[in-house]
N, C-alpha and C. Protein backbone atom coordinates (compact mmCIF):
# COMPACT_ATOMS: atom_id res chain seq x y z
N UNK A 1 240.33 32.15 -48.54
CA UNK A 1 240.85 31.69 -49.82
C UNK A 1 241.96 30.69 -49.55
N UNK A 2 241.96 29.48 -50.06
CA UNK A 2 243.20 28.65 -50.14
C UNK A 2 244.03 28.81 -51.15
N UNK A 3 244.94 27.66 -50.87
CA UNK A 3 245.63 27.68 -52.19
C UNK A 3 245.21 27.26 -53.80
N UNK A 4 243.86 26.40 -53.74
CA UNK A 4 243.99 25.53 -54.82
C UNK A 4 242.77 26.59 -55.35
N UNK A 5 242.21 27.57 -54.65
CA UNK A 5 241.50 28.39 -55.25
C UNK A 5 241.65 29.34 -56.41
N UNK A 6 243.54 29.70 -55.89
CA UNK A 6 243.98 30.13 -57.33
C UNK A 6 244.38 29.42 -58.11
N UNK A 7 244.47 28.27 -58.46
CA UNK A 7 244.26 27.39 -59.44
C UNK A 7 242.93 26.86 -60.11
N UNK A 8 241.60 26.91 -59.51
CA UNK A 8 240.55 27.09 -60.24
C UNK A 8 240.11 28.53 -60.99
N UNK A 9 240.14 29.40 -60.28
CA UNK A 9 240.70 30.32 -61.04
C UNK A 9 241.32 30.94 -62.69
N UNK A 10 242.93 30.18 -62.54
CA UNK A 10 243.45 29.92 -63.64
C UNK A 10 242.92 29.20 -64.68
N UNK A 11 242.47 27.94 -63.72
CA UNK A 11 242.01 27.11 -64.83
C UNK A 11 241.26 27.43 -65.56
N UNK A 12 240.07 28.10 -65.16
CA UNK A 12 238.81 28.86 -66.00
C UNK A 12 239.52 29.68 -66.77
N UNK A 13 240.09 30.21 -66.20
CA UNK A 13 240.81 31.58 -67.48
C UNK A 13 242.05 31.06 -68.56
N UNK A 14 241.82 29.77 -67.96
CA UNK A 14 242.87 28.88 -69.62
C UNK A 14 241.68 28.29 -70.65
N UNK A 15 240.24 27.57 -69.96
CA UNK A 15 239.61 27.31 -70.41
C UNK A 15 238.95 28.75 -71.15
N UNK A 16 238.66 29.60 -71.07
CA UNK A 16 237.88 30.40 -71.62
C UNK A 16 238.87 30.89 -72.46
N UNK A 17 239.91 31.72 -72.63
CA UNK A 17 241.11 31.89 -73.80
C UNK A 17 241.31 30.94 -74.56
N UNK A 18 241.28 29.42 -74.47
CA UNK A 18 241.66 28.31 -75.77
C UNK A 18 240.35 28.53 -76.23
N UNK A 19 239.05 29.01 -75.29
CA UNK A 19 237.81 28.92 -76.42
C UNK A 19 238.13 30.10 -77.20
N UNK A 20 238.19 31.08 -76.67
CA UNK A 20 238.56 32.26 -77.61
C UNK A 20 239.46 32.07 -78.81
N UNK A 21 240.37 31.26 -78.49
CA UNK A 21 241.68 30.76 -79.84
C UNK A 21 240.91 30.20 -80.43
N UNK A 22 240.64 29.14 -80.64
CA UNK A 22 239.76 28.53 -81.27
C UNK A 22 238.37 28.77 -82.35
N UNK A 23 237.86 29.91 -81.41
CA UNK A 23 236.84 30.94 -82.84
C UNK A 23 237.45 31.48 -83.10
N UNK A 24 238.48 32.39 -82.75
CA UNK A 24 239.46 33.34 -83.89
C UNK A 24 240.01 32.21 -84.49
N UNK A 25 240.78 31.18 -84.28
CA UNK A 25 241.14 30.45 -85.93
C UNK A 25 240.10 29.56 -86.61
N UNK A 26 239.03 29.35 -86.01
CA UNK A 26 237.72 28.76 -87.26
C UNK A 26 237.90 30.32 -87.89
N UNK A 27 237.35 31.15 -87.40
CA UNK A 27 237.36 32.74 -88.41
C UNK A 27 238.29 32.90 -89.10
N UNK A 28 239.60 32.73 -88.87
CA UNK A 28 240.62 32.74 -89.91
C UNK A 28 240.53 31.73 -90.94
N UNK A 29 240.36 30.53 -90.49
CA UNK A 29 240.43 29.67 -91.69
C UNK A 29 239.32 29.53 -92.69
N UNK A 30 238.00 30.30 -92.03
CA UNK A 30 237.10 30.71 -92.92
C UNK A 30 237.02 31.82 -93.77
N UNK A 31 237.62 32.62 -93.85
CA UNK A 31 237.66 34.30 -93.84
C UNK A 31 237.35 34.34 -95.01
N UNK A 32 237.32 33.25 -96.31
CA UNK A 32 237.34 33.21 -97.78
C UNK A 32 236.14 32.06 -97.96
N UNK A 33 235.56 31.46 -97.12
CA UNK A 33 234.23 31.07 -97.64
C UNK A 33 232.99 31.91 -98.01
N UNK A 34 232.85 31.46 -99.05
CA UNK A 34 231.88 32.44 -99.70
C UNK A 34 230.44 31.45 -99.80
N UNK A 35 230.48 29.96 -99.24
CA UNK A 35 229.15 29.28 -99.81
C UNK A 35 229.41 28.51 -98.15
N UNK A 36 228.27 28.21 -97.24
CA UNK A 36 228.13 27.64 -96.09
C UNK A 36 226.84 26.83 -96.25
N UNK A 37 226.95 26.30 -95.44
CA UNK A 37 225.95 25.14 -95.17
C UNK A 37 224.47 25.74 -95.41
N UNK A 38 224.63 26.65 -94.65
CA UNK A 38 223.11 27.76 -94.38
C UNK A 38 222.65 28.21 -96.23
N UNK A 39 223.67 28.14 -96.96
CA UNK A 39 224.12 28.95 -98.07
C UNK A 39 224.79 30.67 -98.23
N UNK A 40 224.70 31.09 -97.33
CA UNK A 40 225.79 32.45 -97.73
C UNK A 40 227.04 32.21 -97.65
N UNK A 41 227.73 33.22 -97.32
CA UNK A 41 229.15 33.23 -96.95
C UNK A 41 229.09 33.02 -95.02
N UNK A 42 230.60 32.63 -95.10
CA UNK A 42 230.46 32.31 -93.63
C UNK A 42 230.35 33.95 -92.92
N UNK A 43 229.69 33.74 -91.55
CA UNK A 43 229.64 34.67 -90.80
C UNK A 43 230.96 34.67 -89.43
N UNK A 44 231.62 35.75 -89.19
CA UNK A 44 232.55 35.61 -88.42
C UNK A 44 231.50 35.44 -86.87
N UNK A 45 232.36 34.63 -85.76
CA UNK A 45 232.08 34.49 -84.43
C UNK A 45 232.62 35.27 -83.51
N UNK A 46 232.14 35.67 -82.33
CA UNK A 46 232.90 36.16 -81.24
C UNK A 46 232.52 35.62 -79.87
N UNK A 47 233.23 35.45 -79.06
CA UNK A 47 233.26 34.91 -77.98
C UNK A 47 232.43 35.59 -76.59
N UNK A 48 231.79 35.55 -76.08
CA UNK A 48 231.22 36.58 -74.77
C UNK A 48 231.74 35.84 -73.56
N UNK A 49 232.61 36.42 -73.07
CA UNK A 49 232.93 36.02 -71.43
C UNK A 49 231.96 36.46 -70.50
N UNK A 50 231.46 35.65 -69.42
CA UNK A 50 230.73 36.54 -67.83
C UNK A 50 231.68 35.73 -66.89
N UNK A 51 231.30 36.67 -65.43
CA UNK A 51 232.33 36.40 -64.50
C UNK A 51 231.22 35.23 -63.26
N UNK A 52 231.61 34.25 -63.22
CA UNK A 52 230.90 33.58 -61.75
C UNK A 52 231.67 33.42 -60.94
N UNK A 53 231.11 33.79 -59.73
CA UNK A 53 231.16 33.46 -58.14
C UNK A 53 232.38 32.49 -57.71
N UNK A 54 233.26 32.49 -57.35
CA UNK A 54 233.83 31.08 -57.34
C UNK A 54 233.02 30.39 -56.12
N UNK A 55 232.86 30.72 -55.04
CA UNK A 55 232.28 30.09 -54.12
C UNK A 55 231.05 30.95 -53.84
N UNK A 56 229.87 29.99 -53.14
CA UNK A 56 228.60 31.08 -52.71
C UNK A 56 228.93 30.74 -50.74
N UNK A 57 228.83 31.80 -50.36
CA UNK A 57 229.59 32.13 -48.83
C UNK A 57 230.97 31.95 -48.54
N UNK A 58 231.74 31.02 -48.64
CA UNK A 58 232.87 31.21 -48.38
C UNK A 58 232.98 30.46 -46.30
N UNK A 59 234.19 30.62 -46.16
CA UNK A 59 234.93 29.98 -44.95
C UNK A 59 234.87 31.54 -44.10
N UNK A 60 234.16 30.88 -42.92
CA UNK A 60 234.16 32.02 -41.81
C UNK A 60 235.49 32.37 -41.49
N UNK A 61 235.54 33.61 -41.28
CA UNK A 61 236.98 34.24 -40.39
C UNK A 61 236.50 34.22 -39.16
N UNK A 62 238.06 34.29 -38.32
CA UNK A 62 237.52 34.48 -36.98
C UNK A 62 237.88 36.19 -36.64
N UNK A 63 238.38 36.33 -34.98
CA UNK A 63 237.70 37.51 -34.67
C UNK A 63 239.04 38.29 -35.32
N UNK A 64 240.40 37.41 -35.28
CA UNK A 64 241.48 38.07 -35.66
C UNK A 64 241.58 38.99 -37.29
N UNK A 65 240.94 38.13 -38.08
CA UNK A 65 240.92 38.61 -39.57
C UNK A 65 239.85 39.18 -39.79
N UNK A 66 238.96 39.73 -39.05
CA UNK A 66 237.65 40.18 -38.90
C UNK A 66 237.01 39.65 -40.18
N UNK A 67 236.79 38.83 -40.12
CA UNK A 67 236.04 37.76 -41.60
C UNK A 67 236.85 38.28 -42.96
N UNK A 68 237.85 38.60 -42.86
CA UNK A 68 238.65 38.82 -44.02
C UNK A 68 238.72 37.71 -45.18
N UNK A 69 238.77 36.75 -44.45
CA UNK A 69 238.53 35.40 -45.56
C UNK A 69 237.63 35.13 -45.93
N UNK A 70 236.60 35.49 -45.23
CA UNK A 70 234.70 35.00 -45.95
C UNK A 70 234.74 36.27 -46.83
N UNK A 71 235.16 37.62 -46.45
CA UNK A 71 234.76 38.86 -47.50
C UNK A 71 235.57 38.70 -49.01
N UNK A 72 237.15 37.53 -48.78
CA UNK A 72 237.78 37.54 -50.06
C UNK A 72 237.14 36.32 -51.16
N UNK A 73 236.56 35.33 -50.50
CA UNK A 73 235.85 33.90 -50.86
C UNK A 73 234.26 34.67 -51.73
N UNK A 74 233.74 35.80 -50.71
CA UNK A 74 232.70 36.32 -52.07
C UNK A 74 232.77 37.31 -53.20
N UNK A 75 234.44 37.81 -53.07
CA UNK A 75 234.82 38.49 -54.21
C UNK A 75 235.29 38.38 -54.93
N UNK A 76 235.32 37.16 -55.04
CA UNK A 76 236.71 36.26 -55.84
C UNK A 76 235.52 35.64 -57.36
N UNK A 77 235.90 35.94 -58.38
CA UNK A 77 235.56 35.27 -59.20
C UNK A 77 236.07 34.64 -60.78
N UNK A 78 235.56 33.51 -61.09
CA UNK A 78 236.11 33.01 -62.22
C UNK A 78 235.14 33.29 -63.18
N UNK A 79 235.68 32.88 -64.45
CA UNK A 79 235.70 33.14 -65.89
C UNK A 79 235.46 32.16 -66.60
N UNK A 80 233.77 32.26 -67.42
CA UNK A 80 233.26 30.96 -68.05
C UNK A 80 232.73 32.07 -69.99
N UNK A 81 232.66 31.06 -70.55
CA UNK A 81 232.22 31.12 -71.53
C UNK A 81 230.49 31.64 -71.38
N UNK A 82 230.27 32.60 -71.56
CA UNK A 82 228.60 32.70 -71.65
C UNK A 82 227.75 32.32 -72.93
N UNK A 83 228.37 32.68 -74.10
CA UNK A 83 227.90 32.63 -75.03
C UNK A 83 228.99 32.58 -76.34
N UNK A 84 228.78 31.96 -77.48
CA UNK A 84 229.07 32.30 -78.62
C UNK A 84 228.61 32.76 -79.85
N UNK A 85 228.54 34.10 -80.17
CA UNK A 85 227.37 35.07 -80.79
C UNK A 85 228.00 35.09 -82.67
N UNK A 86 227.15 35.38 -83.30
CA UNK A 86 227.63 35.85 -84.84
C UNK A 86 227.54 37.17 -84.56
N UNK A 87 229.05 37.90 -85.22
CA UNK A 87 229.74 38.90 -85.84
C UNK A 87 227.86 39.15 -87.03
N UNK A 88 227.50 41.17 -86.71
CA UNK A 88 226.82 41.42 -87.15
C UNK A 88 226.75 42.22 -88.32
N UNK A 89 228.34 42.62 -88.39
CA UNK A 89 228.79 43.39 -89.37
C UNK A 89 228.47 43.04 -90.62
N UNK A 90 227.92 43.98 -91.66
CA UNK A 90 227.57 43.63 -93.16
C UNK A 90 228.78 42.64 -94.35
N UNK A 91 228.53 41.94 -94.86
CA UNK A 91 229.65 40.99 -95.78
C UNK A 91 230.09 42.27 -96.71
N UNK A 92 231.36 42.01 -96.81
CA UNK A 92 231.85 42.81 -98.01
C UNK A 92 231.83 42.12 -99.20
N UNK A 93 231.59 43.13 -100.16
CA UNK A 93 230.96 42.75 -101.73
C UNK A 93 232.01 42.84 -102.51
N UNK A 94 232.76 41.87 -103.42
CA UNK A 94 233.87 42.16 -104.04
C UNK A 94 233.09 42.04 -105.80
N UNK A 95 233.89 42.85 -106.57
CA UNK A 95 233.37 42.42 -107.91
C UNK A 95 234.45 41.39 -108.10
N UNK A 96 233.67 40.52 -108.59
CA UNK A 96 234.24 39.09 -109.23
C UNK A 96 233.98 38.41 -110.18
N UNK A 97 233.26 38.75 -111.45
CA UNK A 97 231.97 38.30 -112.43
C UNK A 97 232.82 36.79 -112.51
N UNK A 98 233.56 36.30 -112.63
CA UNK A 98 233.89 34.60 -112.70
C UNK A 98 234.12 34.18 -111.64
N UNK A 99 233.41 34.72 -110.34
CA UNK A 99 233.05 33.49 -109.08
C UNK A 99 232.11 33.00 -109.01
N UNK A 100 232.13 31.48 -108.81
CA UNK A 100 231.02 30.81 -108.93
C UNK A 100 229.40 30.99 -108.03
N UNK A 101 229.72 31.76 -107.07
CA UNK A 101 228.99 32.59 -106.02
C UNK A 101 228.64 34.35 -106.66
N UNK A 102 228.85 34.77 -107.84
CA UNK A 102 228.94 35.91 -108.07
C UNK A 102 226.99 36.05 -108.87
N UNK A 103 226.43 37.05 -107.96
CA UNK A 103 225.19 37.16 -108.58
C UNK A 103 225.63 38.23 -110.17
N UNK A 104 224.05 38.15 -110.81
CA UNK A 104 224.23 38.48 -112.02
C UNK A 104 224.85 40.01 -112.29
N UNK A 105 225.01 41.25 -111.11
CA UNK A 105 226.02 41.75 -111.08
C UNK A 105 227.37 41.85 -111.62
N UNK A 106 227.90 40.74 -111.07
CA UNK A 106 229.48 39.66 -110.71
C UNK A 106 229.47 40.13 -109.19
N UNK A 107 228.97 40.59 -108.33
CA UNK A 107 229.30 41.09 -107.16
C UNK A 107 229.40 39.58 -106.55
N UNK A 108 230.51 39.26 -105.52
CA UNK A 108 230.27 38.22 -104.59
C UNK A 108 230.68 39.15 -103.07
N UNK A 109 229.50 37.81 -102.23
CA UNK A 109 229.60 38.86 -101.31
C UNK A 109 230.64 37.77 -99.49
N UNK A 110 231.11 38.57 -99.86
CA UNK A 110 232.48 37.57 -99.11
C UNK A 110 232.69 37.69 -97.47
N UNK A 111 232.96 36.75 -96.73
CA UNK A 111 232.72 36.65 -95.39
C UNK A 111 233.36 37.81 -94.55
N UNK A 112 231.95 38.15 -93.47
CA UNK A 112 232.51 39.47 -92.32
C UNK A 112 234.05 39.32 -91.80
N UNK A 113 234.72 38.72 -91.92
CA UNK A 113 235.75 38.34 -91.34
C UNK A 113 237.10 39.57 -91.36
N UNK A 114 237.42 40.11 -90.33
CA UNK A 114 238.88 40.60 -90.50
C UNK A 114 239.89 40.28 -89.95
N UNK A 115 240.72 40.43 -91.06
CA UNK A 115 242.07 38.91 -90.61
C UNK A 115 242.77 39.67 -89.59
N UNK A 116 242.98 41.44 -89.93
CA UNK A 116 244.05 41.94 -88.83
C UNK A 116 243.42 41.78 -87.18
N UNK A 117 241.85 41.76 -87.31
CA UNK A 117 241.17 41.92 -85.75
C UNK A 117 241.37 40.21 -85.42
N UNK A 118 241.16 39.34 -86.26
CA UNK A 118 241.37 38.20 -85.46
C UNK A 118 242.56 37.59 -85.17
N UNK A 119 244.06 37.90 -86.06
CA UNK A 119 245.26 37.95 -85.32
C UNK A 119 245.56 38.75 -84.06
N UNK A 120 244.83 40.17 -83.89
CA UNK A 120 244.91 40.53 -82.94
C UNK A 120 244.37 39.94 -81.41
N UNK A 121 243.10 39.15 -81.90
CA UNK A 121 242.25 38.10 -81.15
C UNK A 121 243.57 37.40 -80.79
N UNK A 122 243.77 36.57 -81.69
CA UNK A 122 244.55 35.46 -81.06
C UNK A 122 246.13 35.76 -80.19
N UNK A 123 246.65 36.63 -80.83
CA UNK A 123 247.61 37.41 -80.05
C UNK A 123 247.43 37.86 -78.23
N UNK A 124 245.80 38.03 -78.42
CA UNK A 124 245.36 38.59 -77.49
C UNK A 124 245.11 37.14 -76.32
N UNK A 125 244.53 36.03 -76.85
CA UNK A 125 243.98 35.43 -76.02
C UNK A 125 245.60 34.48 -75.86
N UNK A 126 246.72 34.75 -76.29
CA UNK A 126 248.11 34.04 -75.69
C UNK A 126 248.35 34.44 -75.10
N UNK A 127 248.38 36.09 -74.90
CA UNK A 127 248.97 36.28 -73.74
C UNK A 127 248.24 36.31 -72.45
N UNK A 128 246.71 35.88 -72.58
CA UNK A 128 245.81 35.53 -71.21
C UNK A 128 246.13 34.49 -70.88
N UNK A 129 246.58 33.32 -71.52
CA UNK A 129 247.31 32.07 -72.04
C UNK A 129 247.91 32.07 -71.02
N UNK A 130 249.01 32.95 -71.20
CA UNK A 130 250.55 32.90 -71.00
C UNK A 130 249.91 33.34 -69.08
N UNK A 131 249.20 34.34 -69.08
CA UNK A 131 249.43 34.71 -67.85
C UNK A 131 248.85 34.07 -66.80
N UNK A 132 248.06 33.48 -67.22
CA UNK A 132 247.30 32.29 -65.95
C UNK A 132 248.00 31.37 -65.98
N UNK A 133 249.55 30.86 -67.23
CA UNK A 133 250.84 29.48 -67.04
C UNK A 133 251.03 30.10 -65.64
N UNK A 134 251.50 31.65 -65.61
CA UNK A 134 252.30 32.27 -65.06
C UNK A 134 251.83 32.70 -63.23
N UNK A 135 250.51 32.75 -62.99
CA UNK A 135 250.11 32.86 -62.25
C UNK A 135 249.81 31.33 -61.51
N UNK A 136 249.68 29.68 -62.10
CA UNK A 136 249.38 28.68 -61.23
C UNK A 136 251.18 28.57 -61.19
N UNK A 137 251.91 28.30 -61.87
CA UNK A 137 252.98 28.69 -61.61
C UNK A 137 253.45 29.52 -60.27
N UNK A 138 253.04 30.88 -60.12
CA UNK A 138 253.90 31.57 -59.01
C UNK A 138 253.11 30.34 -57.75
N UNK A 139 251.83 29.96 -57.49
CA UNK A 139 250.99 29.54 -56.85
C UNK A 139 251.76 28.09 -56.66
N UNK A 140 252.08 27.54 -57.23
CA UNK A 140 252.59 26.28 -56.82
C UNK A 140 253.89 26.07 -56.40
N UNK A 141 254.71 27.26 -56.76
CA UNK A 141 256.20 27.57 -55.89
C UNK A 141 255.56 28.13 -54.68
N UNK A 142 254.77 28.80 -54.39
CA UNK A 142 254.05 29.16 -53.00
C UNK A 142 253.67 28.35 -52.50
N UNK A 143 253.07 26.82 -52.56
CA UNK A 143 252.86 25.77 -52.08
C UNK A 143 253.91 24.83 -52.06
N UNK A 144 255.03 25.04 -52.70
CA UNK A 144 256.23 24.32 -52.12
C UNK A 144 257.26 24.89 -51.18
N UNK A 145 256.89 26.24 -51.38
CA UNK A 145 258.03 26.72 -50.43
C UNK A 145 257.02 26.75 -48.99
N UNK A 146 255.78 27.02 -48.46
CA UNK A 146 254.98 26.13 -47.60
C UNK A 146 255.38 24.99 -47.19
N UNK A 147 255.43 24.40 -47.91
CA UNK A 147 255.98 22.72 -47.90
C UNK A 147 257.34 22.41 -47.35
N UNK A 148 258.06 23.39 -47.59
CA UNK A 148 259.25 23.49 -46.97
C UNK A 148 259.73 24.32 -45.77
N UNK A 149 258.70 25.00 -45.85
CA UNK A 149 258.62 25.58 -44.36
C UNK A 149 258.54 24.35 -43.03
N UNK A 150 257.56 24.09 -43.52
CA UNK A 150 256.74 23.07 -42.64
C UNK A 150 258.01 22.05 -42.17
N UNK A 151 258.86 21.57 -43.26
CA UNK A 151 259.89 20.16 -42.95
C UNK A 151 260.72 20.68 -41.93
């Protein structure tokens, strides 16, 4: 493993959390559409993470590290977006007889969306945010104080 490995790393795991921010606030700012393109109400999104490989084999060790570095190079992995799926949960039905979306009921039937789970979303994907600042961060004071070894 080098150094710039934990920075690809990070990077994936900044890229995959802003995707995550990003459908939790389309879902928030939708949470009250009741008419979509498709014509229903909007459907909430969720994000699916999988983990890939960062490298396939890795850098031989020699006899000293008994391949310690080729065994950490194939266990090491980053964090991509796999998919972005629709929320399957049923729409909640509000009575509303003067919404313009309200069948002859008055029932309208108003987007899967819950505001407390997707603040919690987004709450959630800052502080993954925050911790991969925090981790290329420790990683690049580790490559300067290297750097200063060396002078």
């Amino acid at each position: 493993m080098n150094l710039f490995s934990s920075f690809s790393i990070s990077a994936t795991g900044l890229r995959a959390e802003r995707t995550r921010l990003n459908v939790a606030s389309m879902n928030l700012a939708n949470a009250h559409v009741t008419r979509t393109i498709d014509g229903g109400p909007y459907r909430a999104k969720s994000v699916v993470f999988h983990s890939v490989p960062l490298k396939e084999g890795g850098v031989k060790g020699d006899a000293d590290t008994g391949g310690f570095d080729e065994r950490l190079d194939k266990a090491l992995d980053t964090v991509e977006v796999a998919k972005i799926v629709d929320d399957k949960t049923p729409f909640m039905e509000v009575y509303d007889p003067g919404h313009p979306d309200a069948d002859k009921n008055g029932m309208v039937k108003m987007p899967n969306v819950n505001v407390m789970e997707e603040m919690v979303d987004i709450m959630s994907a800052e502080r993954a945010y925050e911790a991969n600042i925090s981790a290329m961060d420790s990683a690049k004071n580790m490559a300067i104080k290297a750097i200063d070894i060396i002078r």
